[in-house]
Protein backbone atom coordinates (compact mmCIF):
# COMPACT_ATOMS: atom_id res chain seq x y z
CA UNK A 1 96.95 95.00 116.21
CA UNK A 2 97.34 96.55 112.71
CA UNK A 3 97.25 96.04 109.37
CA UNK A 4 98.25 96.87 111.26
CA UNK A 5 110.99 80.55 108.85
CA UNK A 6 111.07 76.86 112.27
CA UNK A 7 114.25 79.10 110.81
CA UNK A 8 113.15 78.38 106.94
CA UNK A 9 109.66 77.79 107.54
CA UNK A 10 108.28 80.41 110.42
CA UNK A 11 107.75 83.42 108.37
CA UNK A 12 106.01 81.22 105.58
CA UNK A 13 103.99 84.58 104.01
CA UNK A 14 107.74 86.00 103.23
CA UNK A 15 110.23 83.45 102.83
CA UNK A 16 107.98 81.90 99.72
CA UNK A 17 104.83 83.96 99.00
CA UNK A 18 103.77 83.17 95.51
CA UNK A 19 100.28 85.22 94.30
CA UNK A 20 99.06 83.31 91.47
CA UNK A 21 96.63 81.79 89.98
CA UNK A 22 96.15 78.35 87.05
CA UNK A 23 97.12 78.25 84.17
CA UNK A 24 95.87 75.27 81.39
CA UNK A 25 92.43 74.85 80.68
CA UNK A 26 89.57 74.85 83.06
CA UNK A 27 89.75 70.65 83.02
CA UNK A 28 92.99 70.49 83.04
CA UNK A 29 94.42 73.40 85.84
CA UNK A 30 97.94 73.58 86.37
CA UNK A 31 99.61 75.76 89.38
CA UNK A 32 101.90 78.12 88.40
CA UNK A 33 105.33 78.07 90.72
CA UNK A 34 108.13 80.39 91.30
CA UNK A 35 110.37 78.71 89.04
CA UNK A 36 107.86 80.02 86.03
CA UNK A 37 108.63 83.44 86.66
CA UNK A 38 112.33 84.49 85.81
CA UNK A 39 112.96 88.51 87.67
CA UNK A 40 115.42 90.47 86.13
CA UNK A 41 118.32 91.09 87.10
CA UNK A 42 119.46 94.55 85.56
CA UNK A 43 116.33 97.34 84.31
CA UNK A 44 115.18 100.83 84.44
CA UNK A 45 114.82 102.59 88.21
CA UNK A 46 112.17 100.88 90.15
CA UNK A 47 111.30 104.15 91.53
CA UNK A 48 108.08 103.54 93.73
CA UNK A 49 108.20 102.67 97.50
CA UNK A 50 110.47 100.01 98.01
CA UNK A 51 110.11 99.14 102.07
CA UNK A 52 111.27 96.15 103.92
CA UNK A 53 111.57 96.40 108.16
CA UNK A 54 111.24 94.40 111.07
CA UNK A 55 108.29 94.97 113.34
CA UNK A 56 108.72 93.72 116.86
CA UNK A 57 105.59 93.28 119.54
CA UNK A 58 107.23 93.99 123.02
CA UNK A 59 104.37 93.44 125.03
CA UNK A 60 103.48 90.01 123.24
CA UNK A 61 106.26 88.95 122.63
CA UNK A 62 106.31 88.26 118.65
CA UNK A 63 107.81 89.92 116.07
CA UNK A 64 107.66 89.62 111.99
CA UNK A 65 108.91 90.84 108.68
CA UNK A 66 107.03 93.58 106.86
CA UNK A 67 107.24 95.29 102.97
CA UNK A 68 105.76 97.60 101.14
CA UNK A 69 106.18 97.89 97.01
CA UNK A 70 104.49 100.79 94.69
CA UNK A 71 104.45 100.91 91.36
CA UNK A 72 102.25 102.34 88.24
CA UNK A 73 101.22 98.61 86.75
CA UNK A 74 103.72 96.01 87.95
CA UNK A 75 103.66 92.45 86.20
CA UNK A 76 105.58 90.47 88.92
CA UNK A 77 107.57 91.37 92.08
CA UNK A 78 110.35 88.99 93.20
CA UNK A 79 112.64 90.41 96.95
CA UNK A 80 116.18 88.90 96.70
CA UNK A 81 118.52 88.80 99.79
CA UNK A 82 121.86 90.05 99.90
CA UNK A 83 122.95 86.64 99.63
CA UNK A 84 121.33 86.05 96.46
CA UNK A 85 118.15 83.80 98.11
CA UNK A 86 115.03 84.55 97.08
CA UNK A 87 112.49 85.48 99.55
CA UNK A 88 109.27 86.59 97.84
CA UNK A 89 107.41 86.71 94.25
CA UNK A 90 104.53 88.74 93.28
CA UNK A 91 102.78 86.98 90.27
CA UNK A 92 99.17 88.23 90.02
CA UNK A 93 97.75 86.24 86.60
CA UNK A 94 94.58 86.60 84.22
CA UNK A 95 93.03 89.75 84.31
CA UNK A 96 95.19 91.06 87.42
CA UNK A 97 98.55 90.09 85.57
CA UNK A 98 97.16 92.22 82.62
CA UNK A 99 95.74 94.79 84.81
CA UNK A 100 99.03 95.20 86.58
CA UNK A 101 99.43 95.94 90.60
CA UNK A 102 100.67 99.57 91.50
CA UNK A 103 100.74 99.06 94.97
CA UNK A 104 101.43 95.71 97.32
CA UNK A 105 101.93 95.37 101.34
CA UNK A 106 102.53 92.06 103.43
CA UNK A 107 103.00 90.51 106.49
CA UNK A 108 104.48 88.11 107.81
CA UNK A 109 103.43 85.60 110.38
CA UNK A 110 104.63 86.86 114.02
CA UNK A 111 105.37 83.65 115.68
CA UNK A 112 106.43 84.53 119.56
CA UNK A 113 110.25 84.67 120.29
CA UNK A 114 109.94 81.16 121.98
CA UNK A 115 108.71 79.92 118.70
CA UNK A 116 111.45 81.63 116.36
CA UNK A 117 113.53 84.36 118.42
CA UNK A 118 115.39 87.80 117.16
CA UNK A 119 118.43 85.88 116.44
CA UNK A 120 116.47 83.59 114.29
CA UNK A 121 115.08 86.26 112.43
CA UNK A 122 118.32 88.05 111.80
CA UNK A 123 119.87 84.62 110.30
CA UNK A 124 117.13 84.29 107.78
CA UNK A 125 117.11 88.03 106.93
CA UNK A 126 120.74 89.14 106.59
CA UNK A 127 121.45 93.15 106.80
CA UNK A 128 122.14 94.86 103.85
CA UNK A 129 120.11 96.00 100.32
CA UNK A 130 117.79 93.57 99.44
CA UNK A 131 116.76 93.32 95.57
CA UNK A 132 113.33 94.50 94.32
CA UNK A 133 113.15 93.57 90.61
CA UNK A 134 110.43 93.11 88.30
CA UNK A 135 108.37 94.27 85.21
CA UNK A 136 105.60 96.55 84.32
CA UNK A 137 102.57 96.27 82.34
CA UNK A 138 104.43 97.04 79.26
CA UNK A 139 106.97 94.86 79.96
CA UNK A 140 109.75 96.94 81.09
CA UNK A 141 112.38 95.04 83.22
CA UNK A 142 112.40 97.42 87.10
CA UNK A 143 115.31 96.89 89.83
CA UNK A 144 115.51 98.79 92.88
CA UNK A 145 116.92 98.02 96.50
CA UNK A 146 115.22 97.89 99.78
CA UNK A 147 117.62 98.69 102.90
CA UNK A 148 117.37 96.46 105.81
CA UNK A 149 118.58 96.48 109.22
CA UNK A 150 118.44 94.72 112.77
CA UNK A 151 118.22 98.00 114.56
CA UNK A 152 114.97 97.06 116.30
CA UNK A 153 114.08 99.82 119.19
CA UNK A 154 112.64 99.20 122.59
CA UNK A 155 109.05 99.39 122.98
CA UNK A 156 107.73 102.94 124.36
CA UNK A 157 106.82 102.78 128.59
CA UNK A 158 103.67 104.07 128.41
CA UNK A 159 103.08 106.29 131.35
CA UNK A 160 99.37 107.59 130.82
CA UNK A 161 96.73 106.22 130.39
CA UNK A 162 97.35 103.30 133.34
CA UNK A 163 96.62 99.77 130.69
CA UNK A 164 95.54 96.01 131.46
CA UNK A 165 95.39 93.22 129.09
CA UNK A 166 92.14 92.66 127.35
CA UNK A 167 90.68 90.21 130.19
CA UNK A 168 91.13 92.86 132.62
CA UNK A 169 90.86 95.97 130.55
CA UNK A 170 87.36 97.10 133.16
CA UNK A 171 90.20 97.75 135.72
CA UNK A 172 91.62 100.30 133.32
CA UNK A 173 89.22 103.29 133.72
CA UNK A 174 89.72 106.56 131.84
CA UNK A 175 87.40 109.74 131.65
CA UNK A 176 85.91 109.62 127.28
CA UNK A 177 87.47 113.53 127.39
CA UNK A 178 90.57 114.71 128.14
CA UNK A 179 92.58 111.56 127.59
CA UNK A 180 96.55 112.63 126.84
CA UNK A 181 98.67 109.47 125.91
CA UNK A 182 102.41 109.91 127.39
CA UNK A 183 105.14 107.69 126.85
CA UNK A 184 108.83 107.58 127.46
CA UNK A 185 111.21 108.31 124.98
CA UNK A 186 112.88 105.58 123.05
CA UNK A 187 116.88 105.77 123.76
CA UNK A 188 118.07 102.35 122.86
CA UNK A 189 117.66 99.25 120.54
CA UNK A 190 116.60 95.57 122.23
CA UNK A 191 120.27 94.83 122.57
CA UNK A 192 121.13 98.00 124.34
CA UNK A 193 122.65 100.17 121.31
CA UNK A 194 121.95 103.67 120.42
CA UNK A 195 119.15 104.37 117.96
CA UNK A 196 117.88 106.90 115.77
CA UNK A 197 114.00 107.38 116.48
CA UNK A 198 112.73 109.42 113.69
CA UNK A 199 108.80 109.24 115.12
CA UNK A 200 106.05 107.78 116.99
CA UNK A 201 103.02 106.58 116.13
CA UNK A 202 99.72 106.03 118.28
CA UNK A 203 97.18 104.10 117.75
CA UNK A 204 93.86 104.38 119.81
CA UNK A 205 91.01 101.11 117.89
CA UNK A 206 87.76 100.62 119.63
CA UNK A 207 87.63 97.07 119.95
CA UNK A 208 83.98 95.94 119.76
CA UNK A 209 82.43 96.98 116.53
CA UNK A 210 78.95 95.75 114.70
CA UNK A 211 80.72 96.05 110.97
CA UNK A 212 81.10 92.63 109.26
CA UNK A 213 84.65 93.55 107.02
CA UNK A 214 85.64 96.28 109.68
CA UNK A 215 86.22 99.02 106.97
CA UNK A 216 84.54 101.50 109.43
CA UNK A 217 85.94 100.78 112.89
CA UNK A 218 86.74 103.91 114.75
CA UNK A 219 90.46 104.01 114.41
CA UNK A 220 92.17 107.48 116.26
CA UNK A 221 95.99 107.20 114.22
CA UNK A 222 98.43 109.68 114.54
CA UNK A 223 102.64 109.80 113.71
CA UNK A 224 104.05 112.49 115.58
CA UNK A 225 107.69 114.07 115.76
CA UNK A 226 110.35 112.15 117.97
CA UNK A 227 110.76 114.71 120.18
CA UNK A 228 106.92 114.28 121.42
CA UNK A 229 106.21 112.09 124.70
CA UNK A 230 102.60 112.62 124.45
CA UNK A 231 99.51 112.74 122.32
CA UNK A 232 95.80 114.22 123.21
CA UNK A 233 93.08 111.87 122.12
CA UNK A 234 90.73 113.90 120.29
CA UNK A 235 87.88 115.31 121.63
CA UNK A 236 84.79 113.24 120.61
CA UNK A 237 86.57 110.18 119.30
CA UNK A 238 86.23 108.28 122.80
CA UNK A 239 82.78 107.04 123.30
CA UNK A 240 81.68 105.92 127.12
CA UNK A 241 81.75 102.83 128.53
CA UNK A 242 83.70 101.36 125.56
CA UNK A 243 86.72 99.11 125.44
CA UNK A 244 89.98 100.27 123.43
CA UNK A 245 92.96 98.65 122.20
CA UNK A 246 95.85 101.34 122.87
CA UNK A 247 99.22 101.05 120.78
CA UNK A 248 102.27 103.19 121.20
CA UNK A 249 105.01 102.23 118.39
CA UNK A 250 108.64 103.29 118.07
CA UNK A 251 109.54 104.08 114.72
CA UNK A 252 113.74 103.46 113.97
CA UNK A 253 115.33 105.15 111.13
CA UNK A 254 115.51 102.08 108.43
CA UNK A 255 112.07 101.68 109.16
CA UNK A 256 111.75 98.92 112.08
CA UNK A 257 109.56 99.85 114.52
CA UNK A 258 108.33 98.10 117.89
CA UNK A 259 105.19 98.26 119.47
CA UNK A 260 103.54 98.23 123.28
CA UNK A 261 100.33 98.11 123.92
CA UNK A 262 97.54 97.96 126.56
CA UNK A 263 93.85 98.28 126.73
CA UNK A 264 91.62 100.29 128.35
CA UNK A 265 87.84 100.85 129.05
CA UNK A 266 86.20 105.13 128.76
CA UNK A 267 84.21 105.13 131.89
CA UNK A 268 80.38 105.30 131.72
């Protein structure tokens, strides 16, 4: 998959995420917390990317909290609810903290829906603007919003290639040229409403790879226009007799998007 709250305690990366370091003296550390760092609440624009969706696994059955913040030398990050709880702080220290961040992305943890279902998830993460707020490097206070909704799409059929799990991805054969992805269009939400599909995206990852960090993995990514069912694989990128993770993900209008995915193995 990409890089790709139990109800307060699931989603532990979002619902307290504090990057810091010590402070003191090296014998005497002392963790900072969250209560050390004070957000504001009023400032100039925060006028980076200010991104928080819900991405939902179909075919596995988990689903998670995602956000994206970008800024030219941010001191701290905190992500208040519309309720007023707070959710997340960004407090890189030392040389970071005087460096400043421009950009930061997380995850959450994706527990299955046994373990902490949709409804779960909406409780903890009400609809509405959520507050980014913060300071830069020069200690300018930032506020901006990040919209958030429960309009989570189905996951796309996919119709070609013919997909297995990863235990049984052999049985999955496909010719290394000429592959075309196709996929049903995405109508609906989870709960049966109408929804506003602005893309899809489609992921083909080789899955066995001799690259220690994995910065080099053959990755074949491509968003394409919602009124596309299907994608050719490039010509080349498919080596033979090699096993592939395939992802089809529907992207919803607020920025929640839902994923299926199969595997399959380029034929010798």
């Amino acid at each position: 998959m990409r890089w790709t709250s139990t109800r307060a305690g699931a989603l532990l990366a979002v619902a307290a995420l504090v990057l810091n370091g010590c402070t003191g003296s090296k014998d005497e550390p002392t963790k900072a917390t969250a209560d050390a760092v004070t957000c504001p609440d009023e400032g100039e624009e925060f006028d980076g990317d200010t991104l928080l969706y819900i991405e939902y696994n179909e075919t596995d059955g988990d689903t998670g909290v995602h956000g994206s913040f970008g800024f030219d030398g941010l001191r701290e990050v905190c992500l208040t609810s519309p309720d007023g709880e707070q959710h997340l702080l960004v407090d890189p220290v030392g040389p970071l903290g005087d460096l400043g961040i421009n950009d930061f992305f997380f995850e959450s943890r994706e527990p299955t829906v046994d373990e902490y279902t949709l409804e779960d998830l909406k409780a903890d993460f009400p609809e509405g603007e959520f507050t980014v707020s913060g300071s830069d490097f020069e200690g300018t206070p930032r506020l901006g919003t990040a919209r958030f909704t429960h309009a989570i799409p189905r996951g796309p059929v996919i119709t070609e290639p013919a997909l297995e799990d990863e235990e049984n991805a052999s049985k999955a054969v496909v010719p290394s040229s000429g592959l075309v992805v196709t996929w049903e269009p995405v109508t609906e939400t989870v709960d049966g409403e109408p929804v506003t599909v602005t893309g899809y995206e489609v992921i083909v990852t080789q899955e066995e790879w001799d690259d220690p960090d994995s910065q080099s993995r053959p990755v074949y990514d491509v968003h394409v226009l919602p009124d596309r069912a299907e994608l050719p694989v490039a010509e080349g990128f498919l080596a033979p007799g090699t096993l592939y993770e395939l992802e089809v993900i529907a992207l919803e209008e607020s920025g929640n998007q839902t994923i299926t995915l199969g595997f399959f193995t380029t034929a010798a």
